[in-house]
Protein backbone atom coordinates (compact mmCIF):
# COMPACT_ATOMS: atom_id res chain seq x y z
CA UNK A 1 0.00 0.00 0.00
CA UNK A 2 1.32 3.62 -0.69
CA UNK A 3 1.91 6.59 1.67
CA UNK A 4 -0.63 8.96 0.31
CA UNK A 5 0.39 11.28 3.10
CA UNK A 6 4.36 11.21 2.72
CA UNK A 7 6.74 14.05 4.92
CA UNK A 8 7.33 15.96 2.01
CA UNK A 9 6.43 15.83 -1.98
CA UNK A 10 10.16 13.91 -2.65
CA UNK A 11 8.61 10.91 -1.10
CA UNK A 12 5.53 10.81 -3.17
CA UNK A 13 5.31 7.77 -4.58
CA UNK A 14 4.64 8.58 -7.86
CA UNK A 15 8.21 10.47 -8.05
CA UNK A 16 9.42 6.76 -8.08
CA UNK A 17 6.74 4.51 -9.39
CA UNK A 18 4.25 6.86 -11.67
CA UNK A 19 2.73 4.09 -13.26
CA UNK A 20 1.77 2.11 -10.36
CA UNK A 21 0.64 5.01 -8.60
CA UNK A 22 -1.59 6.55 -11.43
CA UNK A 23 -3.29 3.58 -11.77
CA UNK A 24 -3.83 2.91 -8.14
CA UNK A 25 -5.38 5.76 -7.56
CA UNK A 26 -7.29 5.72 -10.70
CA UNK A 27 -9.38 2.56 -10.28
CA UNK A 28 -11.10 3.81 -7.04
CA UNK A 29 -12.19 7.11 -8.97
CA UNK A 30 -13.47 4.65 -11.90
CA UNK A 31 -15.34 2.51 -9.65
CA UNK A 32 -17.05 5.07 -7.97
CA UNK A 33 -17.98 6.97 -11.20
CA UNK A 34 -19.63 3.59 -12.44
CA UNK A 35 -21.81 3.21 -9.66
CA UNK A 36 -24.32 5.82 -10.38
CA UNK A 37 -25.17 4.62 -14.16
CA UNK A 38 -25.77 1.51 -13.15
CA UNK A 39 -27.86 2.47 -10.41
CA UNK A 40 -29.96 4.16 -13.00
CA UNK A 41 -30.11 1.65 -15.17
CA UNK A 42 -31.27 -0.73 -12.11
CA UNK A 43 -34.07 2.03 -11.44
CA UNK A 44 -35.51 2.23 -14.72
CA UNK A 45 -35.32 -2.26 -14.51
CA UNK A 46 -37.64 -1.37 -11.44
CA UNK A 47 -40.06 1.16 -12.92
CA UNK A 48 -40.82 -0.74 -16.11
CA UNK A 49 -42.41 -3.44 -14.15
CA UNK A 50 -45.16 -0.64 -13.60
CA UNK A 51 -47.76 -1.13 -15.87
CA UNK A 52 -47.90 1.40 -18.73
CA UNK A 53 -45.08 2.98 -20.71
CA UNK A 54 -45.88 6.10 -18.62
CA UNK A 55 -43.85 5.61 -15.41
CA UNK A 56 -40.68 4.63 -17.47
CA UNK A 57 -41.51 7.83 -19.49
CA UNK A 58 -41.51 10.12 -16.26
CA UNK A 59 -38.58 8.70 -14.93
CA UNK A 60 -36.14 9.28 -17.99
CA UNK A 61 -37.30 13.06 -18.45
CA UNK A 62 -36.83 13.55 -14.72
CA UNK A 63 -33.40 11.86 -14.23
CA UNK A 64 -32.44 13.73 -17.43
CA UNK A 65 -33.73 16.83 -16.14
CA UNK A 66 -31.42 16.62 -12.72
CA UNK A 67 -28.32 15.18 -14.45
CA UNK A 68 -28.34 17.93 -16.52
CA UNK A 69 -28.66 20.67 -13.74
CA UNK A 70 -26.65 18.68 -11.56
CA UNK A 71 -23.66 18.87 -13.86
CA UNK A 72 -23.81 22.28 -14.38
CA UNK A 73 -22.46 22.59 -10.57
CA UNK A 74 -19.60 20.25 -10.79
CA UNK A 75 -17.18 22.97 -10.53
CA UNK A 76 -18.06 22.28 -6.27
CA UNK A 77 -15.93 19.35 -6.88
CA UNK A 78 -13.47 20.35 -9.81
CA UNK A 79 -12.37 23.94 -7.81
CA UNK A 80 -12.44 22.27 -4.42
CA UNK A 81 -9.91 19.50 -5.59
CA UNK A 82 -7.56 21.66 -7.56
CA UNK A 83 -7.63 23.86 -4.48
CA UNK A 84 -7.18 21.29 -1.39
CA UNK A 85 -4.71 19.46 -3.75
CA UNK A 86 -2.04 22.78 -4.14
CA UNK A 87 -2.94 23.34 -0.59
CA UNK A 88 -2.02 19.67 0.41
CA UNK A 89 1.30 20.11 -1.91
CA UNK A 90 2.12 22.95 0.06
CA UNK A 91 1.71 21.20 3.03
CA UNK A 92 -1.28 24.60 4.10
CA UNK A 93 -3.75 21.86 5.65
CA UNK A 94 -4.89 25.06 7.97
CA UNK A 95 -6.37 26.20 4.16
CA UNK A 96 -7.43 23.47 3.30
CA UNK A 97 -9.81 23.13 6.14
CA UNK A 98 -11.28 26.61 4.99
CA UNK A 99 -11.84 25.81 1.46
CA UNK A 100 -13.38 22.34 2.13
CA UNK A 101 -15.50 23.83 4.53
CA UNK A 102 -16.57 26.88 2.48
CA UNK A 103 -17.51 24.64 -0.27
CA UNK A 104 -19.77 22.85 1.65
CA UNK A 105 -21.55 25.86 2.85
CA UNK A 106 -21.76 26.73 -0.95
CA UNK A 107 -23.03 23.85 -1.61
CA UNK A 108 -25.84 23.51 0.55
CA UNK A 109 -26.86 27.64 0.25
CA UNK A 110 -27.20 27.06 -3.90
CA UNK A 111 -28.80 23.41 -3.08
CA UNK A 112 -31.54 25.10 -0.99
CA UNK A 113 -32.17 28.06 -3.69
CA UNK A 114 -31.93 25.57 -6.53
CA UNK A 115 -34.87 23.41 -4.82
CA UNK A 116 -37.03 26.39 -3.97
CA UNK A 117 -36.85 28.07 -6.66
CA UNK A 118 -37.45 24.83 -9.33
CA UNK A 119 -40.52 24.58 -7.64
CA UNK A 120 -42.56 26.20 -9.50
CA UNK A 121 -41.22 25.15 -13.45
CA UNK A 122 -41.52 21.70 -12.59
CA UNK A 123 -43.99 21.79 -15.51
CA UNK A 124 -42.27 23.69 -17.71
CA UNK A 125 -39.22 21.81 -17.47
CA UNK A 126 -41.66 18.35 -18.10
CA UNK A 127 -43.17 19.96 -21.03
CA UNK A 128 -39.60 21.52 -22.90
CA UNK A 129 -38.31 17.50 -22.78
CA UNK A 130 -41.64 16.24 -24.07
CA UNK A 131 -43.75 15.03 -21.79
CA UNK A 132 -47.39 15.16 -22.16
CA UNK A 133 -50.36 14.12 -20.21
CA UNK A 134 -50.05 11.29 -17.53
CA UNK A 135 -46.50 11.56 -18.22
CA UNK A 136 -45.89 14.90 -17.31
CA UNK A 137 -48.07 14.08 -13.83
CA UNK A 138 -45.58 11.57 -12.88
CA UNK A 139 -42.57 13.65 -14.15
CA UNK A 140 -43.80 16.52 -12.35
CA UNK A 141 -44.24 14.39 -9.39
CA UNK A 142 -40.69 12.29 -9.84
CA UNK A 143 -39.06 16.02 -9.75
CA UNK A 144 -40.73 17.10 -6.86
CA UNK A 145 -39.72 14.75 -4.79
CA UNK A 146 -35.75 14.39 -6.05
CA UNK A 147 -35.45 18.22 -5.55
CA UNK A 148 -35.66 17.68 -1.63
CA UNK A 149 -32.43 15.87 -2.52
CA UNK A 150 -30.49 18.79 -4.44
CA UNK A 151 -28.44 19.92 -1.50
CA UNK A 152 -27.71 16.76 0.01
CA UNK A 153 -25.97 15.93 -3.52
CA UNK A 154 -24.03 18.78 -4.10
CA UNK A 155 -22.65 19.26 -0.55
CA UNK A 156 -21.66 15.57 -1.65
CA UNK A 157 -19.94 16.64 -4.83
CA UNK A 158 -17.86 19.46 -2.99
CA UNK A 159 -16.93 17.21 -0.23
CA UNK A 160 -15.80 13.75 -3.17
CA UNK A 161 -13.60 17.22 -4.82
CA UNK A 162 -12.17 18.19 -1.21
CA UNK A 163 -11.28 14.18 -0.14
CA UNK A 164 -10.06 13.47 -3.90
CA UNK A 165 -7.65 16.61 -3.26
CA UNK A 166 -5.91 14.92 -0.59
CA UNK A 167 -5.52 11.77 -2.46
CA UNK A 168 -8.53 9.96 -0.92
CA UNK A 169 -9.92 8.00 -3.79
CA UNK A 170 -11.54 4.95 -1.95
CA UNK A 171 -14.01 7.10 0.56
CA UNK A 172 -15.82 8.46 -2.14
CA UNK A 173 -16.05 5.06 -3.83
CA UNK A 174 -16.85 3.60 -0.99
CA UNK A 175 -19.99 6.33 -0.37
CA UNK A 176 -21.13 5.96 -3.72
CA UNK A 177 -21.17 2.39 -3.59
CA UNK A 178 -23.24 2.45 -0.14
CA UNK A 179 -25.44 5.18 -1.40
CA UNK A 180 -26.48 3.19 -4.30
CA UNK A 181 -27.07 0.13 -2.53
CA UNK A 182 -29.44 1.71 -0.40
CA UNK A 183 -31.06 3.27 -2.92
CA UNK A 184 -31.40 -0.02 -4.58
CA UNK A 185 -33.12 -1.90 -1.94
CA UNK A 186 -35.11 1.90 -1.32
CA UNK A 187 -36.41 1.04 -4.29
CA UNK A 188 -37.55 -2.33 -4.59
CA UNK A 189 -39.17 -1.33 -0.54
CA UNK A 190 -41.03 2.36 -2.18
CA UNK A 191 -41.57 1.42 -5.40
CA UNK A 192 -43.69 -2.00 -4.87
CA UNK A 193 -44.44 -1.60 -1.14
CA UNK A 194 -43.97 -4.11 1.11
CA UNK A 195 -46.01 -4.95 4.64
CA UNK A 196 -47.35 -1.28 5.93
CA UNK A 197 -45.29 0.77 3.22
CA UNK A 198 -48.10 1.69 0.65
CA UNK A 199 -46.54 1.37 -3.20
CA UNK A 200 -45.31 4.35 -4.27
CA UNK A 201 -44.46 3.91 -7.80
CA UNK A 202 -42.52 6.75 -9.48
CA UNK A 203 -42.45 8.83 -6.60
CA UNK A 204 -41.08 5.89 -4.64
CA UNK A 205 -37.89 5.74 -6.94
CA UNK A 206 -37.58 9.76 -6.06
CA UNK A 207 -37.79 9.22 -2.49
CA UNK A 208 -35.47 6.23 -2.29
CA UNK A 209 -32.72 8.73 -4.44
CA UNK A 210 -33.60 11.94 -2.03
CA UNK A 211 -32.77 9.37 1.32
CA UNK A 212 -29.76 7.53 -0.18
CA UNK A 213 -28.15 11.23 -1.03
CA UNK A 214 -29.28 12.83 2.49
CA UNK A 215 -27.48 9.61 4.12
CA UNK A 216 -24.51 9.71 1.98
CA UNK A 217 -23.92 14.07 2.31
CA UNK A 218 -23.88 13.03 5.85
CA UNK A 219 -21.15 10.61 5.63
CA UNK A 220 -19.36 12.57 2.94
CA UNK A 221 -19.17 15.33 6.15
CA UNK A 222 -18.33 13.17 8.36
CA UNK A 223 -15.16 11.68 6.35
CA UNK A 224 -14.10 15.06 5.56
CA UNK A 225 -14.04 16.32 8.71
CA UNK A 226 -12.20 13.37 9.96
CA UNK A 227 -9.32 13.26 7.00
CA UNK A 228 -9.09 17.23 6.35
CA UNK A 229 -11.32 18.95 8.95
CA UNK A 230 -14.44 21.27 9.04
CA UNK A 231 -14.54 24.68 10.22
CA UNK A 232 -16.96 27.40 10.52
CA UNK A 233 -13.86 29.67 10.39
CA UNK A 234 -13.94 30.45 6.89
CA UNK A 235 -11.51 33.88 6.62
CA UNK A 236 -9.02 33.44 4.17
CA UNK A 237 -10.59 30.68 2.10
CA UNK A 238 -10.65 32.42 -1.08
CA UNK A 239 -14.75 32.68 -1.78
CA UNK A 240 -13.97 34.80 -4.82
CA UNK A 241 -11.52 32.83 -6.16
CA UNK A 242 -13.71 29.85 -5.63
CA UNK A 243 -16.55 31.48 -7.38
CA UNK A 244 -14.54 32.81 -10.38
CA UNK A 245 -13.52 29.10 -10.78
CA UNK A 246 -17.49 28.50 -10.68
CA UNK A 247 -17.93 31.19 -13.29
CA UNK A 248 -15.36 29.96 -16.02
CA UNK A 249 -16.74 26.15 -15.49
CA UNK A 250 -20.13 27.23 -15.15
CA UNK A 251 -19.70 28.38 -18.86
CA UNK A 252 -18.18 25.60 -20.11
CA UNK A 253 -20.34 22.86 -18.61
CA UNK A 254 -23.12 25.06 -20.03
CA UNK A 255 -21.55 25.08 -23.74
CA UNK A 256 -20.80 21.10 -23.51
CA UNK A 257 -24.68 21.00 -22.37
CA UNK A 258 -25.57 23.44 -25.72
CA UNK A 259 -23.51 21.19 -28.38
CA UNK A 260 -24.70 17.75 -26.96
CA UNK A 261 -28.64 18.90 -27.40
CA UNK A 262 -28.11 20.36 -30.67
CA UNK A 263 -26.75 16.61 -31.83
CA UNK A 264 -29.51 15.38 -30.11
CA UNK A 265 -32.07 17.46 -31.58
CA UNK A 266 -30.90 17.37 -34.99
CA UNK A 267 -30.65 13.19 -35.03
CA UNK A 268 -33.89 13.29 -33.68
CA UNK A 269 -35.55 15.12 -36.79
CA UNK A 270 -33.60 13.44 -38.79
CA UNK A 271 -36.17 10.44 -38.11
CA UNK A 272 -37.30 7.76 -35.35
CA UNK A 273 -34.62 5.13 -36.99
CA UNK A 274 -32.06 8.03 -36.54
CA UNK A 275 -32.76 9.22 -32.71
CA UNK A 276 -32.81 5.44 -31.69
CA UNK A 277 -29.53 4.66 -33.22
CA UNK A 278 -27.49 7.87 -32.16
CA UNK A 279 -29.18 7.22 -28.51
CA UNK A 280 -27.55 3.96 -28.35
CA UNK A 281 -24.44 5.17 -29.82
CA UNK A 282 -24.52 8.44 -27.29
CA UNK A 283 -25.26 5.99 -24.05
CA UNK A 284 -22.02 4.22 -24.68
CA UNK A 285 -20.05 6.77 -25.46
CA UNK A 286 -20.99 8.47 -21.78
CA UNK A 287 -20.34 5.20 -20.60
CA UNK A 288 -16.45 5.27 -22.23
CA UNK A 289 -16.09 8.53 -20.99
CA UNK A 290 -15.87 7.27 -17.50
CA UNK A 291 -12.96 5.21 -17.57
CA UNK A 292 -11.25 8.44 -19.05
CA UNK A 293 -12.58 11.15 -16.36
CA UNK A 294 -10.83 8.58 -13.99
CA UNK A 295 -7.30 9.12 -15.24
CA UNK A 296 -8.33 12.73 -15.61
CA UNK A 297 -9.53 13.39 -12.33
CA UNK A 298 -6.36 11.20 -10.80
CA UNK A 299 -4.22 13.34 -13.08
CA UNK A 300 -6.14 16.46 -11.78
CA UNK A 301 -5.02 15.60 -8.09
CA UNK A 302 -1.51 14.54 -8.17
CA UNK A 303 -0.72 17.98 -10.76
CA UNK A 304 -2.38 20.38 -8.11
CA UNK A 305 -0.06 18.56 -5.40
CA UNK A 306 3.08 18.82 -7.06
CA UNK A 307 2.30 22.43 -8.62
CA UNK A 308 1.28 23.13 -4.73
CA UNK A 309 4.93 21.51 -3.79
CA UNK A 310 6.52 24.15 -6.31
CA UNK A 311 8.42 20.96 -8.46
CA UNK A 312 6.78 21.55 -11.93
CA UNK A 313 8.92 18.73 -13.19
CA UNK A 314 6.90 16.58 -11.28
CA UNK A 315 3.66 17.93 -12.50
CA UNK A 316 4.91 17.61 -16.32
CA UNK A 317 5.57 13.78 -15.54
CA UNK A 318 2.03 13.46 -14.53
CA UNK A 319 0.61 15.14 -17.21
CA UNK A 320 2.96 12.43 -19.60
CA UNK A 321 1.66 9.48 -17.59
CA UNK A 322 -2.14 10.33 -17.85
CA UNK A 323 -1.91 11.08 -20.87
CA UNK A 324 -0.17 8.18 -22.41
CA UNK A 325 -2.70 5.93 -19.49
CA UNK A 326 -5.45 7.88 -21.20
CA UNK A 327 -4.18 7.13 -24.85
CA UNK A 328 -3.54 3.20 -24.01
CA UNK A 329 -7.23 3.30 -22.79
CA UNK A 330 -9.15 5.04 -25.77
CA UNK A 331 -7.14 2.18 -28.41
CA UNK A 332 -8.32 -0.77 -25.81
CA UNK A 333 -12.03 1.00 -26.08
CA UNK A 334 -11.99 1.07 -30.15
CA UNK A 335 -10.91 -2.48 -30.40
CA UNK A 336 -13.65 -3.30 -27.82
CA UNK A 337 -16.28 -0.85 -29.86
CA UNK A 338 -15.04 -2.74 -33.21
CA UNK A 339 -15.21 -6.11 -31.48
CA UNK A 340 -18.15 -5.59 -29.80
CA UNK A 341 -20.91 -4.27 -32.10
CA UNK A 342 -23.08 -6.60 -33.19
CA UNK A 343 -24.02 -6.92 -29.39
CA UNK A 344 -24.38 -3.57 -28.70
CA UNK A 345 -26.96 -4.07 -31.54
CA UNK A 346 -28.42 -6.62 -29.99
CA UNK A 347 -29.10 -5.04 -27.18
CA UNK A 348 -29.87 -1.47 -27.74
CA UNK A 349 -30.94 -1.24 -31.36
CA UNK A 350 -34.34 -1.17 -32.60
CA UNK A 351 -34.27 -3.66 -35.56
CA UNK A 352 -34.91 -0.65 -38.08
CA UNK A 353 -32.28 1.36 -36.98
CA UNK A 354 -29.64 -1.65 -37.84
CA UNK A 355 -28.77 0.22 -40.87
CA UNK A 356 -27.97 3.70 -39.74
CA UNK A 357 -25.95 2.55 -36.91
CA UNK A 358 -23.34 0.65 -37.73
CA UNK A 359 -21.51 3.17 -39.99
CA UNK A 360 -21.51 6.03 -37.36
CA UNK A 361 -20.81 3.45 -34.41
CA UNK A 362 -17.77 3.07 -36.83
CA UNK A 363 -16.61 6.78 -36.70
CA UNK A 364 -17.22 6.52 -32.58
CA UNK A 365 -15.18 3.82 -32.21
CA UNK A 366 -12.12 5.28 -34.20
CA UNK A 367 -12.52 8.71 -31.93
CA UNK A 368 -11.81 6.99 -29.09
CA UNK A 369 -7.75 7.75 -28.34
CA UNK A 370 -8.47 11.45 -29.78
CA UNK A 371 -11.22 11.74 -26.79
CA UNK A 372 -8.96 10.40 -24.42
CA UNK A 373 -6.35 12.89 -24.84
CA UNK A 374 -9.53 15.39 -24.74
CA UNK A 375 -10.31 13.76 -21.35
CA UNK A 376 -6.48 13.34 -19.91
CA UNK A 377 -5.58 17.14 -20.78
CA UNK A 378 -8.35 17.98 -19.00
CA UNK A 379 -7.96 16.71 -15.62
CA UNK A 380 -4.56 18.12 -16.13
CA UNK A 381 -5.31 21.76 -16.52
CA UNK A 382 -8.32 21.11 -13.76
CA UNK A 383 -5.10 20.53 -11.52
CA UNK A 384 -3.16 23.74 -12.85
CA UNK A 385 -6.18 25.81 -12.14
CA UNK A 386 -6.17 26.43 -15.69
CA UNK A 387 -9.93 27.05 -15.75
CA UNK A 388 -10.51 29.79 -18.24
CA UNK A 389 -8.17 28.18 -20.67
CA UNK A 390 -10.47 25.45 -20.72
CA UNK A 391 -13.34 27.88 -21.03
CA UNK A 392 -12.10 29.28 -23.60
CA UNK A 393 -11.29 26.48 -25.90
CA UNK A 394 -14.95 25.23 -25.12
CA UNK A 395 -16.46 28.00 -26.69
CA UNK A 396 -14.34 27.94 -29.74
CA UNK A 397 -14.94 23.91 -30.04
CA UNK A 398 -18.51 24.55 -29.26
CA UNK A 399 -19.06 27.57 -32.10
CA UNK A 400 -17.22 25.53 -34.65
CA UNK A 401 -18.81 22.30 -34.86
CA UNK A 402 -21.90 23.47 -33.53
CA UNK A 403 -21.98 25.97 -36.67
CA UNK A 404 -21.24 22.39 -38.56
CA UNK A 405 -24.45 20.22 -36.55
CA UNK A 406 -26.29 23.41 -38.18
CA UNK A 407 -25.52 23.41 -41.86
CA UNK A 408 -25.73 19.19 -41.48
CA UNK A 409 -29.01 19.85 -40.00
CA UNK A 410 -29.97 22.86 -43.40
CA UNK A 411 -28.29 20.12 -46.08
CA UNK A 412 -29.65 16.64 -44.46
CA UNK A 413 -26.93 14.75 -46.02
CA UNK A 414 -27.26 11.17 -46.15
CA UNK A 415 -25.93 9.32 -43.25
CA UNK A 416 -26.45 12.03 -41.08
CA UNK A 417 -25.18 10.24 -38.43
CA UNK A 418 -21.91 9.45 -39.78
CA UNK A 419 -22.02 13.42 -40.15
CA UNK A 420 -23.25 14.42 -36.46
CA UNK A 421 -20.26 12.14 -35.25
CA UNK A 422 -17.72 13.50 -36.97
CA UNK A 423 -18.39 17.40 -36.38
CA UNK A 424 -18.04 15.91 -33.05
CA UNK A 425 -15.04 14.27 -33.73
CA UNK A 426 -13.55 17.66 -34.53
CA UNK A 427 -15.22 19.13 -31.31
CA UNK A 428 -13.03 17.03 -29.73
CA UNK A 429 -9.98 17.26 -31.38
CA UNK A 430 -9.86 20.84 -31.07
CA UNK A 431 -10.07 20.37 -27.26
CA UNK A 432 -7.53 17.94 -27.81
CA UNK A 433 -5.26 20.28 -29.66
CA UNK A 434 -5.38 23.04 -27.63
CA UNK A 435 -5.08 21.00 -24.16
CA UNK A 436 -2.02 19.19 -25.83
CA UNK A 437 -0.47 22.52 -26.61
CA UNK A 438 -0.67 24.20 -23.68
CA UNK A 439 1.05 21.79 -21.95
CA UNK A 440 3.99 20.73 -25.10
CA UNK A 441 4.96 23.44 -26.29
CA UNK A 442 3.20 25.65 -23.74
CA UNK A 443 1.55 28.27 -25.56
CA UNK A 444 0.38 31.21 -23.56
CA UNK A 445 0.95 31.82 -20.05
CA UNK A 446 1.12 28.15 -19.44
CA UNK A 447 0.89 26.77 -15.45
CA UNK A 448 2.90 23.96 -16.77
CA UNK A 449 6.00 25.90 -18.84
CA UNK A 450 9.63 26.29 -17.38
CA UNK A 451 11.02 23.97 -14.24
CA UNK A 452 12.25 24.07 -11.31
């Protein structure tokens, strides 16, 4: 086992085994990032033993609905990390305390505005993804009863950033595991009922998420303050600088958000055959990008450490070992893409949508090791604190290829698919580009150039 806490950055032990420790530190992160999807997919296994097509309905517009607003707040986790990480390089654990602690509190102030003031667009929000009728009850309903949840999961996002900043990988994996089981067995209990608990149906599932994530913000509290601290001392903890990090990722989270339904929307006039396929296609390629965010967020840790420890060299040896982890990973996932269509077919595809499919599943599987370096660089510049860079490349990614989903939209080429896939092909290598050279050459004011 490693010494995650070593006397001073020289006896890190990725200065003398990288490999070993990127990895080790990475599979925690991947673990815990699996958890949730297949949680969900468990969920909707539960709901569509309701009768009706209308529960399972509700349920994916409402679990879209939150992942989508949930993600927009993920710089609680990304800032916190690449903050507690320099401060742990520094060896400033007194800091640390504050900015763990004042994330938390920021947390739980925008959880409680963001679940009052949903409250009344519940609706609205139904109606804008398509729900209509009984479905928009039960959505409505579903919504209601996760938004009781909202700060329970993003105090639990800033406190996974604030524990994954000092190297802790396994407590959040082993929270999200426990969450999810108890959300699991919430549901079978809410869902169906069982002895004097009524059956609750949709709004069972809801309830059994809002518990699991009030019982695991708890224990994500508890952990921090027992491996950082907690304070209510919060002077000095940098609230502006947290928020400006909040700002530039809020933006860029947003424009990811703005290209991804624009592909969506545009496959989905394109006809039913269409939307099916490039579903299918879009659920596995979320699914691939969690074995990158893992080296990414590993990468994100150990660079804000070592930049924190003032040893740059360090941090550039990182950024080489992610990325060439990240690389290795993205060929192993094309191989398995081209290996494994026909029962990703099999499984997903509608039986009329065979024929669209396979040639853009082709395109996805051959931008796999370009998205991984999209994904490796960055987790890297998350640990520089390199957050408008980032922002900035987003929007020029995002205004590029978007302009390109447009015109494919205006020309309806044939195989629009094949066409959707590769404007985001480019979407990513342009991230790719520009994340790659920031850190080789350096271009700009670089947090990675010179050494020390």
């Amino acid at each position: 086992m490693f010494d995650l806490n070593p006397d001073s950055p020289k006896d890190h032990p990725f200065v003398k085994k990288p490999n070993r420790t990127l990895v080790w530190l990475a599979f925690p992160v991947l673990f815990s990032l699996v958890a949730e999807p297949l949680t969900g997919l468990a969920d909707t296994a539960f709901i569509a033993r309701l009768p009706g097509s209308e529960p399972v309905a509700a349920l994916g517009i409402g679990t879209v609905a939150f992942s989508s607003i949930f993600w927009t707040f993920t710089f609680l986790s990304i800032g916190t990390q690449t903050e507690v990480a320099k401060d742990e390089g520094s060896g400033d654990r007194g800091h640390a305390i504050k900015v763990a602690s004042l994330a938390a509190v920021i947390a739980a102030i925008i959880g409680v505005v963001l679940m009052l003031g949903a409250l009344p667009f519940l609706d609205g929000i139904a109606s804008l993804l398509g729900a209509q009728g009984a479905v928009t009850d039960l959505a409505h309903e579903y919504m209601l009863y996760r938004l009781l949840g909202a700060p329970a999961v993003l105090v639990s996002l800033a406190c996974f950033g604030a524990l994954r900043g000092v190297q802790d990988m396994r407590t959040p994996l082993f929270v999200a595991v426990g969450i999810n089981v108890i959300n699991l067995f919430l549901d079978w209990l809410l869902i169906f009922g069982a002895g004097p608990v009524p059956p609750m149906g949709v709004a069972g599932a809801a309830i059994a998420s809002t518990v699991s994530q009030w019982i695991g913000a708890v224990w994500c509290l508890v952990m921090v303050r027992r491996q950082i601290g907690l304070t209510w001392n919060m002077r000095g903890a940098g609230v502006a600088k947290l928020m400006k990090i909040g700002g530039d990722l809020f933006i860029r989270t947003g424009m990811v958000l703005i290209f991804l339904a624009l592909c969506t929307r545009v496959a989905n006039r394109a006809g039913a055959d269409e939307g099916a396929a490039y579903q299918a296609i879009r659920q596995f390629f979320i699914f691939t990008a969690l074995f990158l965010d893992a080296f990414a967020i590993t990468g994100q840790s150990l660079v804000g450490y070592f930049l924190g420890a003032r040893d740059v060299n360090q941090a550039k040896r990182v950024a080489r070992s992610v990325c060439l982890w990240s690389v290795g990973t993205g060929v192993a996932m094309c191989c398995a893409m081209l290996l494994g269509e026909q029962g990703v077919v099999w499984l997903l595809v509608p039986p009329t949508a065979h024929a669209v499919f396979g040639p853009a599943w082709l395109v996805v599987a051959l931008l796999q090791p370009i998205g991984s370096l999209s994904f490796a660089t960055d987790g890297i510049h998350w640990g520089t604190g390199d957050f408008r860079y980032l922002r900035n490349v987003m929007i020029i990614a995002v205004i590029i290829s978007g302009g390109i989903v447009f015109l494919i939209e205006y020309i309806q080429p044939a195989h629009v698919l094949v066409y959707i896939w590769l404007a985001t092909a480019l979407w990513t290598f342009i991230r790719a580009g520009f994340g790659l050279a920031r850190i080789w050459p350096g271009i700009g004011h670089a947090p990675l150039s010179g050494s020390q």
